[in-house]
C-alpha atoms as a PDB file:
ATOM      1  CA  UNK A   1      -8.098   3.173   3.892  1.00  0.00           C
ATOM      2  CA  UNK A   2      -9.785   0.888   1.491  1.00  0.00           C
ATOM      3  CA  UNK A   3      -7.932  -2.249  -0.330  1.00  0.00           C
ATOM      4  CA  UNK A   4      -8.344   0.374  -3.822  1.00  0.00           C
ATOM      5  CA  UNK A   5      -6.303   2.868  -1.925  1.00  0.00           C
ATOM      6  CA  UNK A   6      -3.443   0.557  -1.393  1.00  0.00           C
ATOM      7  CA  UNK A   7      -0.437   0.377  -3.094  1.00  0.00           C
ATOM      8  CA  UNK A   8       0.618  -2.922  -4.775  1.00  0.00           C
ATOM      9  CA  UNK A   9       3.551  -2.917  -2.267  1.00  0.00           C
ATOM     10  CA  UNK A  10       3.710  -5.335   0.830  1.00  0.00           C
ATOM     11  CA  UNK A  11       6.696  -6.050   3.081  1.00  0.00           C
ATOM     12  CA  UNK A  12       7.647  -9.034   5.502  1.00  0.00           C
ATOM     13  CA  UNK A  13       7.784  -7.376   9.353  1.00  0.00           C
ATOM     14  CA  UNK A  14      10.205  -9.759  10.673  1.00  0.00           C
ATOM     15  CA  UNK A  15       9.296 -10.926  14.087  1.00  0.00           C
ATOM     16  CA  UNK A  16      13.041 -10.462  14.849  1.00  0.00           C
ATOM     17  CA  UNK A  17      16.481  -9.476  13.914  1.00  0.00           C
ATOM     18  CA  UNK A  18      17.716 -12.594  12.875  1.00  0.00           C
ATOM     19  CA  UNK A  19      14.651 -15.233  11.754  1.00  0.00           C
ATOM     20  CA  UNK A  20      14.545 -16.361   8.517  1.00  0.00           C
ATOM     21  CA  UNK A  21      12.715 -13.839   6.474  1.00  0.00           C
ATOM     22  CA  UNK A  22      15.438 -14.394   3.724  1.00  0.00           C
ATOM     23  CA  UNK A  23      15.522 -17.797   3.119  1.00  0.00           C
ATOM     24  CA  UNK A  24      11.833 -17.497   2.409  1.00  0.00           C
ATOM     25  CA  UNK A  25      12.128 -14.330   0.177  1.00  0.00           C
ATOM     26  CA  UNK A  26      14.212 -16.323  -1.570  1.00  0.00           C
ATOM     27  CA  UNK A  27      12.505 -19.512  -1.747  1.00  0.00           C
ATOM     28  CA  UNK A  28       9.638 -17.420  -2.885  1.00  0.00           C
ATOM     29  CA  UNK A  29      11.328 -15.843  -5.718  1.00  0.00           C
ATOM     30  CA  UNK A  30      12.686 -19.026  -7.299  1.00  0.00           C
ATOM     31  CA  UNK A  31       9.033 -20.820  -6.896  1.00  0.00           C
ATOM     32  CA  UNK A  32       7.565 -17.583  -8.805  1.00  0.00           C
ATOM     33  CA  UNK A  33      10.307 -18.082 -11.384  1.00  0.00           C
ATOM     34  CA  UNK A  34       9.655 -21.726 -11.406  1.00  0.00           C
ATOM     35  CA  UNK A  35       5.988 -20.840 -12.604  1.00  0.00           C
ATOM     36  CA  UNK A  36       7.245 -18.986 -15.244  1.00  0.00           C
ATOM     37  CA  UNK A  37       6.421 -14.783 -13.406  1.00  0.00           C
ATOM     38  CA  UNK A  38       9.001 -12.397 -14.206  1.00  0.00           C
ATOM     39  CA  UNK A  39      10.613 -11.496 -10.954  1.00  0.00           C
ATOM     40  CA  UNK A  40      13.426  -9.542 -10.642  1.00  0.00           C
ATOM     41  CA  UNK A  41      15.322  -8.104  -7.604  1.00  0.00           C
ATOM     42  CA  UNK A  42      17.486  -8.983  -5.153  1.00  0.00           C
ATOM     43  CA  UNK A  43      17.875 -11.547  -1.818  1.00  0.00           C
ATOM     44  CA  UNK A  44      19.966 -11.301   1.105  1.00  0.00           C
ATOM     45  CA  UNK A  45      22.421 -14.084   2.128  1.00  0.00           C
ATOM     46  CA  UNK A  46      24.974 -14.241   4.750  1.00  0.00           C
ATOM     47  CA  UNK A  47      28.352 -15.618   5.677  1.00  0.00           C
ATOM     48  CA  UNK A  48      30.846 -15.735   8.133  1.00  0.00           C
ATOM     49  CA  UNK A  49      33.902 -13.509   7.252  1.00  0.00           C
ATOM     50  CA  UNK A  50      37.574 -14.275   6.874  1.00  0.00           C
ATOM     51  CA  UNK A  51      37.851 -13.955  11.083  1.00  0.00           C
ATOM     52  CA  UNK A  52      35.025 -15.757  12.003  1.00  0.00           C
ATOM     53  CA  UNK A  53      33.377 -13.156  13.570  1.00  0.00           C
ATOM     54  CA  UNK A  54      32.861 -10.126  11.004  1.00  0.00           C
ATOM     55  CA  UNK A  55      29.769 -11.463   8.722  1.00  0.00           C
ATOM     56  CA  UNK A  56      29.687 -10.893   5.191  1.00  0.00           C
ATOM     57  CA  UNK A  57      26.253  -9.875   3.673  1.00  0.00           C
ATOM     58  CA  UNK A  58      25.963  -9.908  -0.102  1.00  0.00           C
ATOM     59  CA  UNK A  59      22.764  -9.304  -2.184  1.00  0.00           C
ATOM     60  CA  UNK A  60      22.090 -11.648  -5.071  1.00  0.00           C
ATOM     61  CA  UNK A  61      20.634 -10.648  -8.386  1.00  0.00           C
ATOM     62  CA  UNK A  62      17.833 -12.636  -9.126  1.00  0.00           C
ATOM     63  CA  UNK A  63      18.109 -12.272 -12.785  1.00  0.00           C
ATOM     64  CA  UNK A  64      21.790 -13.520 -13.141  1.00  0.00           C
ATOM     65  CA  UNK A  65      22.995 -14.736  -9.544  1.00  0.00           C
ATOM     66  CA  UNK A  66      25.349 -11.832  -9.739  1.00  0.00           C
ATOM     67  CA  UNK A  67      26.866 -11.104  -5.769  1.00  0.00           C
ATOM     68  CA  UNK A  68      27.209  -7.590  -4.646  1.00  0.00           C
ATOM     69  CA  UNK A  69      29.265  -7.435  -0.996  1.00  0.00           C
ATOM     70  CA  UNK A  70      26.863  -4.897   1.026  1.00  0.00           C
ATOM     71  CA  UNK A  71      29.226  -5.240   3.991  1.00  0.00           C
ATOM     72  CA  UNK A  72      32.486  -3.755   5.067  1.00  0.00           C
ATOM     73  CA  UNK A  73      34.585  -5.467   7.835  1.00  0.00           C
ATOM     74  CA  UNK A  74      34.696  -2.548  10.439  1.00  0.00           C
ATOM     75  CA  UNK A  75      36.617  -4.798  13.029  1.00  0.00           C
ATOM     76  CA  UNK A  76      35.661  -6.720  16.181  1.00  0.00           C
ATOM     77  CA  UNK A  77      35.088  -4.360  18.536  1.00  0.00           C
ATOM     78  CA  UNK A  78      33.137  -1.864  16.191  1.00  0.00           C
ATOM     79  CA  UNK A  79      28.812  -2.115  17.238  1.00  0.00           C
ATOM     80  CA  UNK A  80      28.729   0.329  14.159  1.00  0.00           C
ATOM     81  CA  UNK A  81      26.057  -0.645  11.309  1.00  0.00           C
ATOM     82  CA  UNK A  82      28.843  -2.441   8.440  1.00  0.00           C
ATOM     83  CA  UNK A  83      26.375  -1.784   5.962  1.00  0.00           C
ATOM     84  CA  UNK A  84      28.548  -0.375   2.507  1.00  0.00           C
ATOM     85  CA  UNK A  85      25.845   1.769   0.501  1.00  0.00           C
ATOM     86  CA  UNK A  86      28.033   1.765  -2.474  1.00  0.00           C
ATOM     87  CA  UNK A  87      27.649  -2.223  -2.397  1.00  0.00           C
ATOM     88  CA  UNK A  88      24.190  -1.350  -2.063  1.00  0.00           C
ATOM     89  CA  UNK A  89      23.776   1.231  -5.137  1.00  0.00           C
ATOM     90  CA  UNK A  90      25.644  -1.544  -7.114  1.00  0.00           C
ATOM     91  CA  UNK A  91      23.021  -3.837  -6.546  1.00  0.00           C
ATOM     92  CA  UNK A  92      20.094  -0.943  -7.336  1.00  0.00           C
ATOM     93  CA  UNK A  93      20.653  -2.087 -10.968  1.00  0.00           C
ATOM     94  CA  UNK A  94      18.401  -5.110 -10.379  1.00  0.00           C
ATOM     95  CA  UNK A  95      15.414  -2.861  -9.034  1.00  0.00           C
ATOM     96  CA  UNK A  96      15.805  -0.481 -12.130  1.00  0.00           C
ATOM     97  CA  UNK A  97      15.834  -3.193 -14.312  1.00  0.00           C
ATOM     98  CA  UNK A  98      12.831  -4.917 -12.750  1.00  0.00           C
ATOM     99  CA  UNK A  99      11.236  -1.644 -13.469  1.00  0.00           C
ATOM    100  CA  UNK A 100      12.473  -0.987 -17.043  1.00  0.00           C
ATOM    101  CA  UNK A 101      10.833  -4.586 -17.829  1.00  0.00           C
ATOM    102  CA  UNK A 102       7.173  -3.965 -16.181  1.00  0.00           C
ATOM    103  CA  UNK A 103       7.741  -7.322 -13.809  1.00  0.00           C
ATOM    104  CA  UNK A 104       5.472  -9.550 -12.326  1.00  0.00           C
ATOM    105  CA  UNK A 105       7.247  -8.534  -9.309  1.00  0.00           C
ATOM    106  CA  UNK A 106      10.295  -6.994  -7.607  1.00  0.00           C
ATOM    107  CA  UNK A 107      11.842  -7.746  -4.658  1.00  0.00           C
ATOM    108  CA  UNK A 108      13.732  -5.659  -2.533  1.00  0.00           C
ATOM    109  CA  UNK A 109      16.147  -7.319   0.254  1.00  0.00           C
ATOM    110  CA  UNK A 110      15.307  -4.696   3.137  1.00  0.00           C
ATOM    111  CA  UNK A 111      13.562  -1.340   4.244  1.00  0.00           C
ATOM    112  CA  UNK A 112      16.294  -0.840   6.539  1.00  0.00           C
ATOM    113  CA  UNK A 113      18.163   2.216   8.252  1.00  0.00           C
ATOM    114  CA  UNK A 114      19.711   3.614   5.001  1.00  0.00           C
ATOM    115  CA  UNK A 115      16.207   3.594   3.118  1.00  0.00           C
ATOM    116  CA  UNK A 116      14.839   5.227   6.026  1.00  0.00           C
ATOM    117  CA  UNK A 117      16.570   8.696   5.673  1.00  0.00           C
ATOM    118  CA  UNK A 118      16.168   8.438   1.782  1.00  0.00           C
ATOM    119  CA  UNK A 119      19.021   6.151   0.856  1.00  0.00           C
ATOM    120  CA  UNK A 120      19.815   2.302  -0.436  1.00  0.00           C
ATOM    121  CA  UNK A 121      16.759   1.345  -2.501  1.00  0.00           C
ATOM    122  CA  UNK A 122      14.687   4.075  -1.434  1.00  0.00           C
ATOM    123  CA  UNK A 123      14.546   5.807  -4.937  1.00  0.00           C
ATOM    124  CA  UNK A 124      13.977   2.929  -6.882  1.00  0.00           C
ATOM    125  CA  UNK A 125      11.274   1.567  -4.083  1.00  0.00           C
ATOM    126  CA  UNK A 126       9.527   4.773  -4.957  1.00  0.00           C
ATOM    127  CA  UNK A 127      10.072   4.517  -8.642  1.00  0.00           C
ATOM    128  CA  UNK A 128       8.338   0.901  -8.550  1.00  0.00           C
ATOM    129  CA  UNK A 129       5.258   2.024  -5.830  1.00  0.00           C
ATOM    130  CA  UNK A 130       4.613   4.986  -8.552  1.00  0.00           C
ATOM    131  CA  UNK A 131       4.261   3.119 -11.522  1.00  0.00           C
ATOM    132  CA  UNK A 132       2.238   0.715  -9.592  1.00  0.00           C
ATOM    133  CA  UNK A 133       4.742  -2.294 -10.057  1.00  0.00           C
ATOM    134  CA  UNK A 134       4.812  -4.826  -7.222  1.00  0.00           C
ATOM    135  CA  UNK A 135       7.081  -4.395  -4.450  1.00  0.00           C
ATOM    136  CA  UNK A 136       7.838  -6.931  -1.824  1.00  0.00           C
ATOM    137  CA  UNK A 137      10.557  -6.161   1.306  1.00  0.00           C
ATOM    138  CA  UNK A 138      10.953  -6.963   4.104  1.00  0.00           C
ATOM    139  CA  UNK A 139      11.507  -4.863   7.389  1.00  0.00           C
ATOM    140  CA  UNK A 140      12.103  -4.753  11.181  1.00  0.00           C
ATOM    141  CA  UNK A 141      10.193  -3.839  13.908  1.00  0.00           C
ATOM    142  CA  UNK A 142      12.746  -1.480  14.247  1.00  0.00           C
ATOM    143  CA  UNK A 143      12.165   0.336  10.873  1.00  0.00           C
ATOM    144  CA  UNK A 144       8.935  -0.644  10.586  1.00  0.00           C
ATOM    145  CA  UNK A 145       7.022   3.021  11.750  1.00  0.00           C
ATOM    146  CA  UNK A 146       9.937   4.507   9.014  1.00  0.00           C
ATOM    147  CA  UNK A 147       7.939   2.053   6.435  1.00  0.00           C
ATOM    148  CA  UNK A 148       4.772   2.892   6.990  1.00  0.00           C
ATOM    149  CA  UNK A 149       5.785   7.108   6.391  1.00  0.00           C
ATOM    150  CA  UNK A 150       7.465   5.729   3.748  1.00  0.00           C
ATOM    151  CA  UNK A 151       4.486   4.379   2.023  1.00  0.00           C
ATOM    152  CA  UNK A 152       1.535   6.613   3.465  1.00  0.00           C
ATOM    153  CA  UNK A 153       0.432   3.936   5.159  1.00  0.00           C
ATOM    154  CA  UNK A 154      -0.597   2.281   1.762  1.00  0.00           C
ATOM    155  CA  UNK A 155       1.480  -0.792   1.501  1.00  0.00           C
ATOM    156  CA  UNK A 156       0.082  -4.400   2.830  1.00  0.00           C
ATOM    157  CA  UNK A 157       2.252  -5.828   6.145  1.00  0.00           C
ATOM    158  CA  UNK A 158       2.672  -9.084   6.023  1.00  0.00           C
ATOM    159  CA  UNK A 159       3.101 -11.988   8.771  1.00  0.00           C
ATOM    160  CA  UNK A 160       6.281 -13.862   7.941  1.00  0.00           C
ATOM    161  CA  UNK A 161       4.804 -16.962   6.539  1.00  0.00           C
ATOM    162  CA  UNK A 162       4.832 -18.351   3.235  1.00  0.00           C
ATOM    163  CA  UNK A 163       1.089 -18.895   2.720  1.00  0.00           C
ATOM    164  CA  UNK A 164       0.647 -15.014   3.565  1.00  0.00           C
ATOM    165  CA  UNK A 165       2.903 -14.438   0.537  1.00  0.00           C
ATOM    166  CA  UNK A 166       1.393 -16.445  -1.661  1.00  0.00           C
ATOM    167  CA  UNK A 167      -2.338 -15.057  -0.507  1.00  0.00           C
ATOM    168  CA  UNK A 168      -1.115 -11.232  -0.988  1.00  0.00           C
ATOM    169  CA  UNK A 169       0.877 -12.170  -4.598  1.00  0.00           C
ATOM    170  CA  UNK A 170      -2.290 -14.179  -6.194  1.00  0.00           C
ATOM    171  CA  UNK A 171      -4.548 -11.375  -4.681  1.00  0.00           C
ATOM    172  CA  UNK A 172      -2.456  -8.678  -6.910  1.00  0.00           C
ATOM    173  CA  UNK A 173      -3.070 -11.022  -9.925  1.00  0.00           C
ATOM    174  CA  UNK A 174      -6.549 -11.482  -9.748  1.00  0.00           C
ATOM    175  CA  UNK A 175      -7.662  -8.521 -10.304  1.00  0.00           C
END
C-alpha cells in the first residue's frame, strides 16, 4: 500500500501496558491547542481509588476538561477488565463533536478490547476515518492485530515518541 492509500489515521503501539503513552497524548494535544489547531477528543488519566488498590480511569474532554469515570470498582480480588462502556459512550460526545466541527484533529484515548468487537469509540473512529478527519489512538500490542482489521491495514503505526507525532501530524498538513 502506497502513502495515497492510507488513511489519515495513526495510533501510538505502546511498547507496554503501563508506559506513558498518555501523558504524551496529552501533552500533545495541549501543544496543538497552544498553536492555535482545533483538536478535540479525549485523554486518559488515572488515579488511585478510594481503597488504594482499585484505580480509577476517567477520560477528559479536551474541549471543556469535562471527566467521564470509565471505570467501575469490581473489588480486589476481581482480574476482570473494570472498564464501564456507559462511562465510555458518555465520553463519545467529544469524538462526535470533533467530527461535527471538521477538526484539525481528534484524539481518541484507546483502541482497546471494547473497540475491538465493535464497541467504545469504534463507531465514531469509523465515522472520523470515513470522512477523512484525523484520528490519533493509541493501542497495545495486545489489540494491536484487532487495529490493523480495524483499519484495512490503512492507518500509520507510530513509535511512542513525541517527534514521531509531530513528523506524522505536520506530514497530514502539508499536503
Amino acid at each position: 500500500m502506497d502513502d495515497t492509500e492510507r488513511l489519515a489515521a495513526a495510533v501510538i503501539v505502546r511498547a507496554e501496558e503501563h508506559d506513558s503513552a498518555d501523558e504524551m497524548l496529552a501533552e500533545f494535544a495541549i501543544y496543538l491547542r497552544g498553536c492555535g489547531w482545533q483538536v478535540q477528543g479525549v485523554v486518559q488519566t488515572n488515579t488511585l481509588g478510594h481503597d488504594d488498590c482499585a484505580r480509577e480511569m476517567f477520560l477528559v474532554d479536551l474541549e471543556d476538561g469535562n471527566r467521564f469515570l470509565i471505570s467501575q470498582n469490581l473489588g480486589p480480588g476481581s482480574i476482570s477488565c473494570s472498564i464501564d462502556p456507559v462511562g465510555v459512550a458518555a465520553a463519545s460526545v467529544a469524538l462526535r463533536r470533533g467530527l461535527a466541527v471538521g477538526a484539525d484533529l481528534v484524539i481518541a484515548n484507546r483502541f482497546g478490547g471494547l473497540e475491538a468487537c465493535g464497541g467504545g469509540f469504534a463507531a465514531e473512529m469509523l465515522a472520523l476515518m470515513a470522512d477523512g478527519v484525523p484520528l490519533l489512538t493509541v493501542v497495545s500490542q495486545r489489540h494491536l492485530n484487532d487495529w490493523r482489521r480495524f483499519t484495512g491495514h490503512a492507518a500509520t503505526e507510530l513509535l511512542p515518541r513525541r517527534d514521531a507525532l509531530e513528523a506524522w501530524f505536520a506530514d497530514l498538513h502539508l499536503e
